[in-house]
PDB file of N, CA and C in Angstrom:
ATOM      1  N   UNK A   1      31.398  58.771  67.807  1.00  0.00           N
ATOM      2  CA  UNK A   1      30.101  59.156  67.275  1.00  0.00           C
ATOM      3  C   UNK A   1      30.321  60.220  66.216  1.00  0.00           C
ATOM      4  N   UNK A   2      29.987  60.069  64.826  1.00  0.00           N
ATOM      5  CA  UNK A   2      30.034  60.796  63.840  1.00  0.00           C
ATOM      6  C   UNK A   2      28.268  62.024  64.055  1.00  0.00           C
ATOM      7  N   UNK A   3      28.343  62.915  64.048  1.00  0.00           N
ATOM      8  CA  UNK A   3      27.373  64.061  64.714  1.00  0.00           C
ATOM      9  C   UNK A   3      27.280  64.597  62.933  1.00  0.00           C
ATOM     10  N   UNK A   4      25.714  64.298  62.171  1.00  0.00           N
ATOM     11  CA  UNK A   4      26.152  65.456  61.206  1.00  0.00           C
ATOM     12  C   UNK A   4      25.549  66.565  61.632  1.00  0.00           C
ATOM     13  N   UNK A   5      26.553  67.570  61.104  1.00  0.00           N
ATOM     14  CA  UNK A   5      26.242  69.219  61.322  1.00  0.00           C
ATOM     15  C   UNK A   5      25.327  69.499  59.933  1.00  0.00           C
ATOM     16  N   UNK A   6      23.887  69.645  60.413  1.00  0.00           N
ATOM     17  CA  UNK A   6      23.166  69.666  59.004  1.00  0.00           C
ATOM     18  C   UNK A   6      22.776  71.112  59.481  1.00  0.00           C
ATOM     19  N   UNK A   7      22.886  71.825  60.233  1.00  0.00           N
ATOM     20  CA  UNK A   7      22.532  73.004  59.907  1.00  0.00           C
ATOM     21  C   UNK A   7      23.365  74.326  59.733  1.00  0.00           C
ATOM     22  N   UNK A   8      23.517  75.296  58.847  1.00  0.00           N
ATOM     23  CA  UNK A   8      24.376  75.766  57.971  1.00  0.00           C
ATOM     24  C   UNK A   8      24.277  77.455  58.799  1.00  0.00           C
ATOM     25  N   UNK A   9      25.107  77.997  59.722  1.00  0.00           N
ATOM     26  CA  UNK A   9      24.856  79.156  60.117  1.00  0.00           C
ATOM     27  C   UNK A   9      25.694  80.447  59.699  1.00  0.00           C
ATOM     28  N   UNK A  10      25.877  79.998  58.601  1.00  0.00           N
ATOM     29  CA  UNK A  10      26.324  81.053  57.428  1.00  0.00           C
ATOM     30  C   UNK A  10      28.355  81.139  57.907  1.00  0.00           C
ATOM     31  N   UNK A  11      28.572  82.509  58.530  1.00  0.00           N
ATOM     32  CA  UNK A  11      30.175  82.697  58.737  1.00  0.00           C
ATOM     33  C   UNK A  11      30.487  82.282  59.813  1.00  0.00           C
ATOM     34  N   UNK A  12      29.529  81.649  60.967  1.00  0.00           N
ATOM     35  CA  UNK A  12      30.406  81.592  62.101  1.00  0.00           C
ATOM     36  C   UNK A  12      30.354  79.938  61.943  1.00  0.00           C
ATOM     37  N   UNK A  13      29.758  78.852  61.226  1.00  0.00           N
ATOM     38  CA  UNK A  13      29.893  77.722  60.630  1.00  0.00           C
ATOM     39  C   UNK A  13      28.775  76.968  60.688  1.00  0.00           C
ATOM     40  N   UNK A  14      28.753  75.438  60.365  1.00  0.00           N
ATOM     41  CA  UNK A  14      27.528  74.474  60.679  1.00  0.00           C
ATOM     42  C   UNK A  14      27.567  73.797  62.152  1.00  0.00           C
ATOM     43  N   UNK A  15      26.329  73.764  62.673  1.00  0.00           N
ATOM     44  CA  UNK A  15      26.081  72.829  63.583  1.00  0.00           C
ATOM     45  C   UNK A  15      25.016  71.412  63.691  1.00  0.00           C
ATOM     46  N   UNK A  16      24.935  71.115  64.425  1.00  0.00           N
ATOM     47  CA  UNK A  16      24.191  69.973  64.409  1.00  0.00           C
ATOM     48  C   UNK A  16      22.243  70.579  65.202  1.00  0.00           C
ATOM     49  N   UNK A  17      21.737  69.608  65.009  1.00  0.00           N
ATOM     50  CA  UNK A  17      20.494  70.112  65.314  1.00  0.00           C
ATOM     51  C   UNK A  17      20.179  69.544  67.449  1.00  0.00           C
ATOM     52  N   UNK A  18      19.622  69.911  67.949  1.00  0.00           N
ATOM     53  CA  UNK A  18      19.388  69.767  69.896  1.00  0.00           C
ATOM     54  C   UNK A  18      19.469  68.292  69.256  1.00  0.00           C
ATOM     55  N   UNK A  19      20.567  67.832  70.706  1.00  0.00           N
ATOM     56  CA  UNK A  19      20.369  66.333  71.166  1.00  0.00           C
ATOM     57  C   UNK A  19      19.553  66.626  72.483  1.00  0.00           C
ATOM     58  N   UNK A  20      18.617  66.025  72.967  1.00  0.00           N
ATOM     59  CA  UNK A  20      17.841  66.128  73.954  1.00  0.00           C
ATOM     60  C   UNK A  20      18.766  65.576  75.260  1.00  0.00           C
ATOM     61  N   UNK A  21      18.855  65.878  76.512  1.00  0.00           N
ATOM     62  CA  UNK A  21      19.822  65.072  77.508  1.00  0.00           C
ATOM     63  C   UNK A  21      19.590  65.839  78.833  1.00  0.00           C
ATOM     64  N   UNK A  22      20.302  65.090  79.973  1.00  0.00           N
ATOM     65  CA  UNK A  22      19.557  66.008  81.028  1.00  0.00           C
ATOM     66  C   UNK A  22      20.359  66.553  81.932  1.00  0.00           C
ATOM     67  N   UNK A  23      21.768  67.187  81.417  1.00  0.00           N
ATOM     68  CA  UNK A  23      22.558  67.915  81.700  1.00  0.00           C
ATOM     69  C   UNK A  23      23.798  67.769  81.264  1.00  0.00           C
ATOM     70  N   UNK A  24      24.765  68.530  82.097  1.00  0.00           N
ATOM     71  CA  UNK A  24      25.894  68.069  81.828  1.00  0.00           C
ATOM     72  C   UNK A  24      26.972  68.275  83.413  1.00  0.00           C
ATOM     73  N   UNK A  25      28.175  66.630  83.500  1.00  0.00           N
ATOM     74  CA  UNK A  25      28.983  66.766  84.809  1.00  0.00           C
ATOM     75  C   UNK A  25      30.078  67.245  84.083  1.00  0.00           C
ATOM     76  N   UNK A  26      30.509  68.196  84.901  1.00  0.00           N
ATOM     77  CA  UNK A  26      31.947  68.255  85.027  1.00  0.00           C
ATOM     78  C   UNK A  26      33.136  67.404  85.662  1.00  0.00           C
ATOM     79  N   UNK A  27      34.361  66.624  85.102  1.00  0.00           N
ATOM     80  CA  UNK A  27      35.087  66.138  85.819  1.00  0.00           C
ATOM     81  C   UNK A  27      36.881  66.665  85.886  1.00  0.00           C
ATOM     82  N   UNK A  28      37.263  66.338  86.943  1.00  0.00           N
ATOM     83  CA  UNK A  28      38.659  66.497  86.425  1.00  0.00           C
ATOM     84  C   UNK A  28      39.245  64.554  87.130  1.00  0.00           C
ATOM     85  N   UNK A  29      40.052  64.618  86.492  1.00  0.00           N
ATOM     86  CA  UNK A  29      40.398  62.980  86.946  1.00  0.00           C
ATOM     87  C   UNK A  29      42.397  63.051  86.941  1.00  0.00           C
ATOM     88  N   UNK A  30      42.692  62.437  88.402  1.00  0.00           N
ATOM     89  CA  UNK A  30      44.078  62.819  89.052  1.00  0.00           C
ATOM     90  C   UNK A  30      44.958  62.114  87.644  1.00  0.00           C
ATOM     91  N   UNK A  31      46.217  63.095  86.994  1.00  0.00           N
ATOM     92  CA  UNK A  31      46.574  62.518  86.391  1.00  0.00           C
ATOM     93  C   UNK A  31      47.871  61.252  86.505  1.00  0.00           C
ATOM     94  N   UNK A  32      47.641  60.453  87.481  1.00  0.00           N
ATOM     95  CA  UNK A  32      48.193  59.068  87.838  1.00  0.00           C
ATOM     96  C   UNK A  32      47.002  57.982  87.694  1.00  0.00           C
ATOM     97  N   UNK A  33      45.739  58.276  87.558  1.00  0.00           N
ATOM     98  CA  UNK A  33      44.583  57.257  87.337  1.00  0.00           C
ATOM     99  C   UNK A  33      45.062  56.178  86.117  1.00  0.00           C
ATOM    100  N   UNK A  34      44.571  54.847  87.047  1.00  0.00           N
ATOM    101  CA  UNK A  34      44.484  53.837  86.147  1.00  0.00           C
ATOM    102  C   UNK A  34      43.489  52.905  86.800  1.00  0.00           C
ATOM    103  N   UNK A  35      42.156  53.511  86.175  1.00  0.00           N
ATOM    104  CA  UNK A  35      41.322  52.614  86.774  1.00  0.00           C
ATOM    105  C   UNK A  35      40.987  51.139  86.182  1.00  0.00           C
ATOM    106  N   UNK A  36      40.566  50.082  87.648  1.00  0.00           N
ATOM    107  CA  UNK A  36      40.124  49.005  86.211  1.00  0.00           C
ATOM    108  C   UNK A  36      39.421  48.343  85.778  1.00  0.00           C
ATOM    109  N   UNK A  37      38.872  47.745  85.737  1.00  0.00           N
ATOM    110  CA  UNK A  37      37.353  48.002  84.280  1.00  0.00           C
ATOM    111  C   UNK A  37      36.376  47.908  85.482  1.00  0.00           C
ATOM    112  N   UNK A  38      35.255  48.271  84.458  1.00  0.00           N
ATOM    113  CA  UNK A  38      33.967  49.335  85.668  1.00  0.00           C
ATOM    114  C   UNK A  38      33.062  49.855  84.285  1.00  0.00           C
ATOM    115  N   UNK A  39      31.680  49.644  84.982  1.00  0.00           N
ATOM    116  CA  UNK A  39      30.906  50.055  83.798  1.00  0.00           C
ATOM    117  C   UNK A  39      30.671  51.475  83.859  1.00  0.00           C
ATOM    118  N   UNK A  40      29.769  52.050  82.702  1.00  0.00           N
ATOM    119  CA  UNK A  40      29.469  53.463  82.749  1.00  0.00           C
ATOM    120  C   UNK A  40      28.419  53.363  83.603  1.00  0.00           C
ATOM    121  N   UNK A  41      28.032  54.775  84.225  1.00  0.00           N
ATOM    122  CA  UNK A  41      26.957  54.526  85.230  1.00  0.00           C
ATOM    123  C   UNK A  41      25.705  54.953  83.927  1.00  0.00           C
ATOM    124  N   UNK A  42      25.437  55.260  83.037  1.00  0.00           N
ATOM    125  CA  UNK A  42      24.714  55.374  82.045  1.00  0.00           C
ATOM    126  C   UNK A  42      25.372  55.522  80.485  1.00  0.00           C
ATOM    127  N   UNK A  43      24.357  55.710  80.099  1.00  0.00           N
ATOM    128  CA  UNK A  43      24.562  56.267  77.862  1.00  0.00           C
ATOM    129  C   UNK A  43      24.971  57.443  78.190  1.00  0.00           C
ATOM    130  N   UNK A  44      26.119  57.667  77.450  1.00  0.00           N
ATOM    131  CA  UNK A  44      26.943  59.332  77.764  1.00  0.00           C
ATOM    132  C   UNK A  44      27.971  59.736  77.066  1.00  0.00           C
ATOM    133  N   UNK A  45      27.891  60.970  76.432  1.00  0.00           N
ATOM    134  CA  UNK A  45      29.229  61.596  75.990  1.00  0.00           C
ATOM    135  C   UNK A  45      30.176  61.871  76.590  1.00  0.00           C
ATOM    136  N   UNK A  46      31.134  60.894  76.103  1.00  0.00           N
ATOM    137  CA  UNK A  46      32.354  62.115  77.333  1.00  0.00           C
ATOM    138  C   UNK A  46      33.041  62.908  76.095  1.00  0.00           C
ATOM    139  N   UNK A  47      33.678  64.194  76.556  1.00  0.00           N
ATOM    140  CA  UNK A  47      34.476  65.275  75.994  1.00  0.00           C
ATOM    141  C   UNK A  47      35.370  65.474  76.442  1.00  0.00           C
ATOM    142  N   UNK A  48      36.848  64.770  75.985  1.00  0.00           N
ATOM    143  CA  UNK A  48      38.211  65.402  76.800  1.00  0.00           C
ATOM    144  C   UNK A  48      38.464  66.366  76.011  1.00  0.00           C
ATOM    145  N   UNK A  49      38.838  67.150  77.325  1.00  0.00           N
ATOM    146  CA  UNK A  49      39.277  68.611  77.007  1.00  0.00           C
ATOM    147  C   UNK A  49      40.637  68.975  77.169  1.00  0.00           C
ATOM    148  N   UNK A  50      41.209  68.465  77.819  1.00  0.00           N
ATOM    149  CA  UNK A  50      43.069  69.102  77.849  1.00  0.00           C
ATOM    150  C   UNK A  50      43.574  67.969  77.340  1.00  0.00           C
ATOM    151  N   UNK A  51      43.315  66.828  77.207  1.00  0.00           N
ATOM    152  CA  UNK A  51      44.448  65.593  77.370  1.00  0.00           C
ATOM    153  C   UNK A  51      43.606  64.303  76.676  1.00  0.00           C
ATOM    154  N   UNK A  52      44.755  63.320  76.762  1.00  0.00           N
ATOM    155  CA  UNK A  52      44.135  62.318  75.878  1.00  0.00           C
ATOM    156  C   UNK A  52      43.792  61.123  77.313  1.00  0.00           C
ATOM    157  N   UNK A  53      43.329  59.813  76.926  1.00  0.00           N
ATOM    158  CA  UNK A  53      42.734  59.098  77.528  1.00  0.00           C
ATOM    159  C   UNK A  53      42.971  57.709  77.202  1.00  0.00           C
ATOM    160  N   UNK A  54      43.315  56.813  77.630  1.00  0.00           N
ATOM    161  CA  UNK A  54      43.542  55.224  76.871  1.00  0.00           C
ATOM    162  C   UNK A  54      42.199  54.514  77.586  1.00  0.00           C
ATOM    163  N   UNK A  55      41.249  53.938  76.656  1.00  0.00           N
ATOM    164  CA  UNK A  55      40.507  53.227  77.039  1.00  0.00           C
ATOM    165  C   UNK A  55      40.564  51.769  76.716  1.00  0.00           C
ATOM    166  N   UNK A  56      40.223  50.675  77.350  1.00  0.00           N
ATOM    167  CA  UNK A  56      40.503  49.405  76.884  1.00  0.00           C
ATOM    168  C   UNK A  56      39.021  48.681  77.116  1.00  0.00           C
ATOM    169  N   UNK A  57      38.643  48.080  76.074  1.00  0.00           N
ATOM    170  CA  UNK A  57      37.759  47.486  76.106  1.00  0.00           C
ATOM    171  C   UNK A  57      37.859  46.097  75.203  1.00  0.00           C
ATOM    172  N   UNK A  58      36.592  44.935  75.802  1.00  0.00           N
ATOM    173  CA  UNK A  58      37.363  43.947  75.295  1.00  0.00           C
ATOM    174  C   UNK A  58      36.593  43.311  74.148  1.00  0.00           C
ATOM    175  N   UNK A  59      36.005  44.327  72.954  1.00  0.00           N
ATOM    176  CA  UNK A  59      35.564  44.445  72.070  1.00  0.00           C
ATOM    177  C   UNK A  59      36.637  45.057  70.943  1.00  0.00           C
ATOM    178  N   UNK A  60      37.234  46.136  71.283  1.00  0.00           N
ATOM    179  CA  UNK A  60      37.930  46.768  70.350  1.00  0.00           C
ATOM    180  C   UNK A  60      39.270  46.869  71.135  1.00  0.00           C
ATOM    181  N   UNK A  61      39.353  46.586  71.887  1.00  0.00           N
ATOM    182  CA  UNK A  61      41.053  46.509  72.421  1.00  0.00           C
ATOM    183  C   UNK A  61      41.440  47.997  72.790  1.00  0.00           C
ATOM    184  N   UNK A  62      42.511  48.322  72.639  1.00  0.00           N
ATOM    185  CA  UNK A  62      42.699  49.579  73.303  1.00  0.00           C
ATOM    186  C   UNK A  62      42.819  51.325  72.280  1.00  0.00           C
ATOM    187  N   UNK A  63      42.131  51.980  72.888  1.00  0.00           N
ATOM    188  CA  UNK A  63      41.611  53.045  72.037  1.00  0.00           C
ATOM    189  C   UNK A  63      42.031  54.114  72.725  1.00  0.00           C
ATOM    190  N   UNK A  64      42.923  54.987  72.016  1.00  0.00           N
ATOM    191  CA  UNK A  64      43.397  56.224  72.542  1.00  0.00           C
ATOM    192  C   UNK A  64      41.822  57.507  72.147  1.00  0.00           C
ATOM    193  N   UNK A  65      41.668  58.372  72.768  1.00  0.00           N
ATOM    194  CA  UNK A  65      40.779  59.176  72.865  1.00  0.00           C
ATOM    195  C   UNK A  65      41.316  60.486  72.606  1.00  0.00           C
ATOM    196  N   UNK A  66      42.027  61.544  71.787  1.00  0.00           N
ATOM    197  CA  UNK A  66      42.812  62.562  72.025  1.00  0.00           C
ATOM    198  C   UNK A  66      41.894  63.993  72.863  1.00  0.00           C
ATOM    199  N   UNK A  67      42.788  64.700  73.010  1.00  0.00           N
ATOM    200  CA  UNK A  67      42.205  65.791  73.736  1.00  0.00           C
ATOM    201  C   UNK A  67      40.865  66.599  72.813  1.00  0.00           C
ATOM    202  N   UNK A  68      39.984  67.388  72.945  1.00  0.00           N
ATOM    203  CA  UNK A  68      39.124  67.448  71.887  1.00  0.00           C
ATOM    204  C   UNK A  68      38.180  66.534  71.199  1.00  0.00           C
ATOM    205  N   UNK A  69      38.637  65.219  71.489  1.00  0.00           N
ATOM    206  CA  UNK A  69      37.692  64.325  70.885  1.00  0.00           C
ATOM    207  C   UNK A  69      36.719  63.387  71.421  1.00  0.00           C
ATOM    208  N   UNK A  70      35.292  63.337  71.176  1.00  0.00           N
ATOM    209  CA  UNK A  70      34.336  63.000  72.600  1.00  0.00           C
ATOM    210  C   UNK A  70      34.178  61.597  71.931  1.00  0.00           C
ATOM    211  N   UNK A  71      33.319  60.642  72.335  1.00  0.00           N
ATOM    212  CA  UNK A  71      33.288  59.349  72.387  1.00  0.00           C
ATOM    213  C   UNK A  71      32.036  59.041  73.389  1.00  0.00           C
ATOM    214  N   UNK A  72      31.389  58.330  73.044  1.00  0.00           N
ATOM    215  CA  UNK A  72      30.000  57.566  73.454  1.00  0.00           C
ATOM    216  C   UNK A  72      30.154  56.245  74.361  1.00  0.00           C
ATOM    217  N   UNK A  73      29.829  56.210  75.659  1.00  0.00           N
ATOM    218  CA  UNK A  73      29.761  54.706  75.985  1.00  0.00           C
ATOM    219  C   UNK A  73      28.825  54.527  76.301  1.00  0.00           C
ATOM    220  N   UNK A  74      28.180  53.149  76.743  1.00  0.00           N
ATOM    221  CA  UNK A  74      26.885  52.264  76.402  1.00  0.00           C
ATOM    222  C   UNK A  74      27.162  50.733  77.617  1.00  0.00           C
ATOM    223  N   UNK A  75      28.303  50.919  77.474  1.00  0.00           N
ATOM    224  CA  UNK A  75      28.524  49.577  78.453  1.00  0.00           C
ATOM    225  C   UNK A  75      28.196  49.380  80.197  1.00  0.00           C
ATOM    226  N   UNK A  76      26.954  49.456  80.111  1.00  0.00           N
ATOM    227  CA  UNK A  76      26.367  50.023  81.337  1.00  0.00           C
ATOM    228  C   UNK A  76      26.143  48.949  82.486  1.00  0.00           C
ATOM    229  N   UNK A  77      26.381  47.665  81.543  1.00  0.00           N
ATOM    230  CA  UNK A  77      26.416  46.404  82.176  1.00  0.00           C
ATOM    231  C   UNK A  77      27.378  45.159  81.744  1.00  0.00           C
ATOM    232  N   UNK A  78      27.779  43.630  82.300  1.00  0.00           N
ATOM    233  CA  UNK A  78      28.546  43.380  81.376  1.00  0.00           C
ATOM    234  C   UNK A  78      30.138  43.442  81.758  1.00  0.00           C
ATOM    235  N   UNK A  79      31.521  43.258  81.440  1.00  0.00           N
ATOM    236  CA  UNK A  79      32.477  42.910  81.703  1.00  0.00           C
ATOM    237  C   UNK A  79      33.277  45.028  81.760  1.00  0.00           C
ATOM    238  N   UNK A  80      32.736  45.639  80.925  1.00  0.00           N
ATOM    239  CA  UNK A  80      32.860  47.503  81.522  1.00  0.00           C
ATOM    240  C   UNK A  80      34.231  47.270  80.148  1.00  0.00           C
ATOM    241  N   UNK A  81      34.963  48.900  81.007  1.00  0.00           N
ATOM    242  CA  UNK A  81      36.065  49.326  79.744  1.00  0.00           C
ATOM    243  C   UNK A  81      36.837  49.954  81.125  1.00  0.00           C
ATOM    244  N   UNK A  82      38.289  49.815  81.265  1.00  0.00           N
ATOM    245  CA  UNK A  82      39.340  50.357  81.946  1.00  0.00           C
ATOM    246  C   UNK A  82      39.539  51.630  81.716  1.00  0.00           C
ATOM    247  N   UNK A  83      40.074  52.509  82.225  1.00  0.00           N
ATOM    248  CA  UNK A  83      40.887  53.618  82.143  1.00  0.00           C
ATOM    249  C   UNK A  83      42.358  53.864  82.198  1.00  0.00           C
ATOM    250  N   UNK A  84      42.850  55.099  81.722  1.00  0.00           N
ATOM    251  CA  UNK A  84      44.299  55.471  82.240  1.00  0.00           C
ATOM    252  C   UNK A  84      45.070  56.965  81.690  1.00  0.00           C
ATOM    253  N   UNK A  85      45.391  56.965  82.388  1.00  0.00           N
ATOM    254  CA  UNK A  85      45.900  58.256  81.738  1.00  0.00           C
ATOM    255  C   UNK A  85      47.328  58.091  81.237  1.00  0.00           C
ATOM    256  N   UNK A  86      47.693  59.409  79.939  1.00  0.00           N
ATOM    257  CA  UNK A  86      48.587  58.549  79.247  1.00  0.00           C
ATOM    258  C   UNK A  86      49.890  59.511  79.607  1.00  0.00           C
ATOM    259  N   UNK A  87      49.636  60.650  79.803  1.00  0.00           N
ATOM    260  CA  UNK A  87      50.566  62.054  79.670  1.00  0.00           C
ATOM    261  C   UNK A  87      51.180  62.417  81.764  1.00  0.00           C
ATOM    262  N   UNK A  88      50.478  61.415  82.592  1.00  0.00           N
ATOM    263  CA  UNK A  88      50.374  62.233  84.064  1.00  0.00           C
ATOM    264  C   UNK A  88      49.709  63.341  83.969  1.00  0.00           C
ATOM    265  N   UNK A  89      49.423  63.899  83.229  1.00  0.00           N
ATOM    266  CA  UNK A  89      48.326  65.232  83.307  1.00  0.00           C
ATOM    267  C   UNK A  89      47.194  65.069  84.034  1.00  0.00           C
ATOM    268  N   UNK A  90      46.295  66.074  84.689  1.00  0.00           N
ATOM    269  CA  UNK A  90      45.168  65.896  85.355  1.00  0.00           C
ATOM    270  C   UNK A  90      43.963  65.856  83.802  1.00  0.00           C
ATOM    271  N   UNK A  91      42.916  65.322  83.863  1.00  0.00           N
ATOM    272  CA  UNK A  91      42.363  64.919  82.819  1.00  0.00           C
ATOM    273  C   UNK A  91      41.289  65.949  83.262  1.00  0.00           C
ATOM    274  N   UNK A  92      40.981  67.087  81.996  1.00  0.00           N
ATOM    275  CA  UNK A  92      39.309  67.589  82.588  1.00  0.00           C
ATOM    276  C   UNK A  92      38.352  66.886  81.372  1.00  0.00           C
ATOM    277  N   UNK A  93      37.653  66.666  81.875  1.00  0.00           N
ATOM    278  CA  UNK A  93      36.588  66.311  80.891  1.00  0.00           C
ATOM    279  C   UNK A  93      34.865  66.805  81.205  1.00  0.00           C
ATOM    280  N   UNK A  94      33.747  66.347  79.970  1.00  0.00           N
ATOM    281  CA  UNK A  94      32.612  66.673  80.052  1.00  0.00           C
ATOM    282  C   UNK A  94      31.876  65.793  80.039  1.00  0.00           C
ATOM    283  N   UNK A  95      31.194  65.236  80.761  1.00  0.00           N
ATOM    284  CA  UNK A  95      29.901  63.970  80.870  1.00  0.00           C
ATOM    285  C   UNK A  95      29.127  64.595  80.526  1.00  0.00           C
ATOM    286  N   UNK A  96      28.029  64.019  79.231  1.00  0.00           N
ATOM    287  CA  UNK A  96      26.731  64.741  78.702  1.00  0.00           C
ATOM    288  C   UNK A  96      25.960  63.312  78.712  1.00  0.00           C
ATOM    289  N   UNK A  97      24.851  62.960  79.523  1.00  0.00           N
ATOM    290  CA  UNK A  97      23.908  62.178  79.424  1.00  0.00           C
ATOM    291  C   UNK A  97      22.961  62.240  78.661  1.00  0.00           C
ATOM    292  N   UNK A  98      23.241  61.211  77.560  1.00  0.00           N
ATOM    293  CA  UNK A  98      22.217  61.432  76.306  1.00  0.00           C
ATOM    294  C   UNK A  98      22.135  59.999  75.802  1.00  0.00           C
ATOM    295  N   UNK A  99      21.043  59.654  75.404  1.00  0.00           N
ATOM    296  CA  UNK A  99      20.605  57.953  74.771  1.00  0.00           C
ATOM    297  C   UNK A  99      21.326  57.917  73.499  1.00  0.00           C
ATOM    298  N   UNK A 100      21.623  56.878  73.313  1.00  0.00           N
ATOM    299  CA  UNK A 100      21.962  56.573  71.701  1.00  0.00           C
ATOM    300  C   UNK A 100      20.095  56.667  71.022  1.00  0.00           C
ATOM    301  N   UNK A 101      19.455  56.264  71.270  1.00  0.00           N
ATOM    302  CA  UNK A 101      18.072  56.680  70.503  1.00  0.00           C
ATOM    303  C   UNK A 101      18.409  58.483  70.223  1.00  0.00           C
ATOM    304  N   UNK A 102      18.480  58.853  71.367  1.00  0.00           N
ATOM    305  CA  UNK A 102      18.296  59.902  71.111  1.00  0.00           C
ATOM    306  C   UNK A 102      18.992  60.824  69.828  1.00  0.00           C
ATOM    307  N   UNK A 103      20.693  60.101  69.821  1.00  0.00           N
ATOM    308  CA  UNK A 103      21.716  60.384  68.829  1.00  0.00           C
ATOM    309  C   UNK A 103      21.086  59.706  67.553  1.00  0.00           C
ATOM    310  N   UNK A 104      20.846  58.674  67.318  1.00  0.00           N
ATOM    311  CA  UNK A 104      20.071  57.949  66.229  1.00  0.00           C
ATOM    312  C   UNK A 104      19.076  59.155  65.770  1.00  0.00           C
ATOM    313  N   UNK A 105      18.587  59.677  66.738  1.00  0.00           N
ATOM    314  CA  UNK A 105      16.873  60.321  66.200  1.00  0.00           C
ATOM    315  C   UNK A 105      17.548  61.252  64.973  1.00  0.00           C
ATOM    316  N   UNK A 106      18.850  61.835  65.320  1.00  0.00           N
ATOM    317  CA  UNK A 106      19.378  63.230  64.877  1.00  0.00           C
ATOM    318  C   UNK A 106      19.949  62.670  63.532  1.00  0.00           C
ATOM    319  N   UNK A 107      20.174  61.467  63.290  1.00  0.00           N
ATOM    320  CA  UNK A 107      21.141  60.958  62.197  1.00  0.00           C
ATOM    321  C   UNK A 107      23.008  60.710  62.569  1.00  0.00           C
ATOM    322  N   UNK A 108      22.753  60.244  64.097  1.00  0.00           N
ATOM    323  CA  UNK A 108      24.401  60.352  64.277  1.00  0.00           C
ATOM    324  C   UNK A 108      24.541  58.730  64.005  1.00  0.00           C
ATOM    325  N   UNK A 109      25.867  57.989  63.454  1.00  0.00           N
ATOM    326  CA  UNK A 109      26.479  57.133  63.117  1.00  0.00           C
ATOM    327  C   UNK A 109      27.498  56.475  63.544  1.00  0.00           C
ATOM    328  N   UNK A 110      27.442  55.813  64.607  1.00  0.00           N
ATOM    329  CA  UNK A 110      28.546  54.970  65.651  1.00  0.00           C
ATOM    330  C   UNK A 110      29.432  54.268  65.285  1.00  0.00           C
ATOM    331  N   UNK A 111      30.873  54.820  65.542  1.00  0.00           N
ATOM    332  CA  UNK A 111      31.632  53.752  65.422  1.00  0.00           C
ATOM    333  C   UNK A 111      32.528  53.321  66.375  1.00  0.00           C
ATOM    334  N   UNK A 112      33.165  54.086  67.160  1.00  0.00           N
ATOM    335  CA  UNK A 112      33.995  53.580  68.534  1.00  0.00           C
ATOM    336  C   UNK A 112      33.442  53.600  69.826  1.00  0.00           C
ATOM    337  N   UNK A 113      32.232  53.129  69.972  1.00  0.00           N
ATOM    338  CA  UNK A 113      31.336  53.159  70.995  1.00  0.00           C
ATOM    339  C   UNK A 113      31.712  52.148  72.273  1.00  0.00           C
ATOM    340  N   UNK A 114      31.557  52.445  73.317  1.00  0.00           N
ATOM    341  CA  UNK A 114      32.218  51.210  74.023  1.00  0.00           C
ATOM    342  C   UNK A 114      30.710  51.057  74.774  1.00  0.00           C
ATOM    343  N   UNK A 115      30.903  49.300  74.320  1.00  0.00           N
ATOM    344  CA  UNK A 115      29.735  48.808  74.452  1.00  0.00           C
ATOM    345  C   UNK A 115      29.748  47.338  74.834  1.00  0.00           C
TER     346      UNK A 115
END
């Protein structure tokens, strides 16, 4: 999900304007996981935070996720997307439940969506 940062907060930098959503999970996930395919339980950001992630889906084939970099899924029904971890590391990550309408409303622009 491309997020534009349209609002300009001078030296400490730009951000983006409220995505509306109705919280946020915390996860950590054992780093030997290889789960296999399974849908999302909803529309959601995930945010890896220490480590990277291999996702496979059978739209775009297999998609590394690096640490820092969040990603949108949608595939809530339907044949799902696998997991795995790539490093044995324990994986922490951030679940943010938020609609793609909702990302649309803001001007965000999808491209590795697993769907």
């Amino acid at each position: 999900v491309n997020v534009p940062l349209s609002l300009d907060l001078g030296k400490i930098g730009v951000c983006s304007t409220l995505v509306p959503g109705e919280g946020v999970i915390f996860r950590v996930t054992p780093g030997d996981y290889d789960f296999p395919a399974h849908n999302a339980p909803r529309e959601q950001i995930i945010v890896n935070l220490n480590v990277a992630v291999e996702i496979t889906t059978t739209r775009d084939g297999v998609l590394r996720v690096e640490s820092g970099e969040a990603f949108f899924v949608e595939d809530t029904t339907g044949v799902g997307h696998s997991s795995k971890s790539v490093n044995s590391k324990p994986r922490h990550s951030l679940f943010l439940p938020v609609t793609r309408a909702s990302l649309e409303e803001i001007g965000c622009v999808f491209s590795d969506t697993l769907s």
